[in-house]
C-alpha atoms as a PDB file:
ATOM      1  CA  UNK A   1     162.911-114.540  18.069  1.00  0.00           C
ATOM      2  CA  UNK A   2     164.689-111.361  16.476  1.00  0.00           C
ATOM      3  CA  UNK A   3     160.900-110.668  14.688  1.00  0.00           C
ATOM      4  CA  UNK A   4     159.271-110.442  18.035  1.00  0.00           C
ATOM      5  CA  UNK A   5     161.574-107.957  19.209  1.00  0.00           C
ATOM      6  CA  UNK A   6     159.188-104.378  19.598  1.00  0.00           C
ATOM      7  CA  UNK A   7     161.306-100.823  19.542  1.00  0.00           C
ATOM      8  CA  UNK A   8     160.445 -98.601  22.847  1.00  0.00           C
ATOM      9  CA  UNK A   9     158.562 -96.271  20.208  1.00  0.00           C
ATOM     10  CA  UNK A  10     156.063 -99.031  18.736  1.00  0.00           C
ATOM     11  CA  UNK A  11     155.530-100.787  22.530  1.00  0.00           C
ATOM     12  CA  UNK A  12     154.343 -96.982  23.469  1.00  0.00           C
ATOM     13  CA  UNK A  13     152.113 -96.002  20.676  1.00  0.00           C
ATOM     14  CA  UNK A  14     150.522 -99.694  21.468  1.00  0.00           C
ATOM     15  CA  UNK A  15     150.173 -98.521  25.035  1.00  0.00           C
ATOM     16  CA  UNK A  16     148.310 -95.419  24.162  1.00  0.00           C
ATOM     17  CA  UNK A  17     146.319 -96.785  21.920  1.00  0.00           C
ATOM     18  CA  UNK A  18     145.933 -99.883  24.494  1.00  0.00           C
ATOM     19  CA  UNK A  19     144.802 -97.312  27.139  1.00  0.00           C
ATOM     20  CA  UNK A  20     142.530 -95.358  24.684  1.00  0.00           C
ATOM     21  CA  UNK A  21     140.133 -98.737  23.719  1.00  0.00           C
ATOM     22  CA  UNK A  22     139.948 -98.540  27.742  1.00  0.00           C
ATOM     23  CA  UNK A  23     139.176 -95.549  28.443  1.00  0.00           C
ATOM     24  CA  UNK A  24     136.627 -96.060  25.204  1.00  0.00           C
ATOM     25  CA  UNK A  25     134.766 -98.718  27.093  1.00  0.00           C
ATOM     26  CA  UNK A  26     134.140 -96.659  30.074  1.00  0.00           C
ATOM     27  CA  UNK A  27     130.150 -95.925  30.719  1.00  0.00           C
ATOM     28  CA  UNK A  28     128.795 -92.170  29.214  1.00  0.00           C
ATOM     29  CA  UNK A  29     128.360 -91.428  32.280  1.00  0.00           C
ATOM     30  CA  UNK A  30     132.078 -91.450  33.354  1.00  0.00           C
ATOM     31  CA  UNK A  31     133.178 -90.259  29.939  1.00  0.00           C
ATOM     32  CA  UNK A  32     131.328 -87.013  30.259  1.00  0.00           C
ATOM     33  CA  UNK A  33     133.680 -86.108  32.625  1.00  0.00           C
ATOM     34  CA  UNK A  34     136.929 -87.330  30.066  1.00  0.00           C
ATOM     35  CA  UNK A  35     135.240 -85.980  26.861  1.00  0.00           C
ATOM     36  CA  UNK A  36     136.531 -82.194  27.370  1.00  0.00           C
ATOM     37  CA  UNK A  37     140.421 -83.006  28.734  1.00  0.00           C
ATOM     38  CA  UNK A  38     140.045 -85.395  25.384  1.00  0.00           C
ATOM     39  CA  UNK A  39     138.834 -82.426  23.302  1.00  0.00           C
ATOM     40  CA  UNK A  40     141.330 -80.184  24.517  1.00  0.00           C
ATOM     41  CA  UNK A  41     144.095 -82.649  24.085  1.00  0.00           C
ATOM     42  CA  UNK A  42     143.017 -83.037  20.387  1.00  0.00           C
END
């Protein structure tokens, strides 16, 4: 079971990337309000 074992860091980077395939799948018409805080963020 030990190889099944995820560190705090990896089970985070999988939730933001988790969360970003979301927020990817969101209609244009809602991402046009995301697409700047996303821009600034980057």
């Amino acid at each position: 079971m030990k190889r099944f074992t995820v560190n705090p860091m990896a089970t985070l980077e999988y939730d933001w990337w988790w969360g970003k395939r979301v927020n990817d799948n969101i209609p244009i018409s809602s991402q046009e309000n995301t697409r700047p805080i996303e821009e600034h963020l980057q």
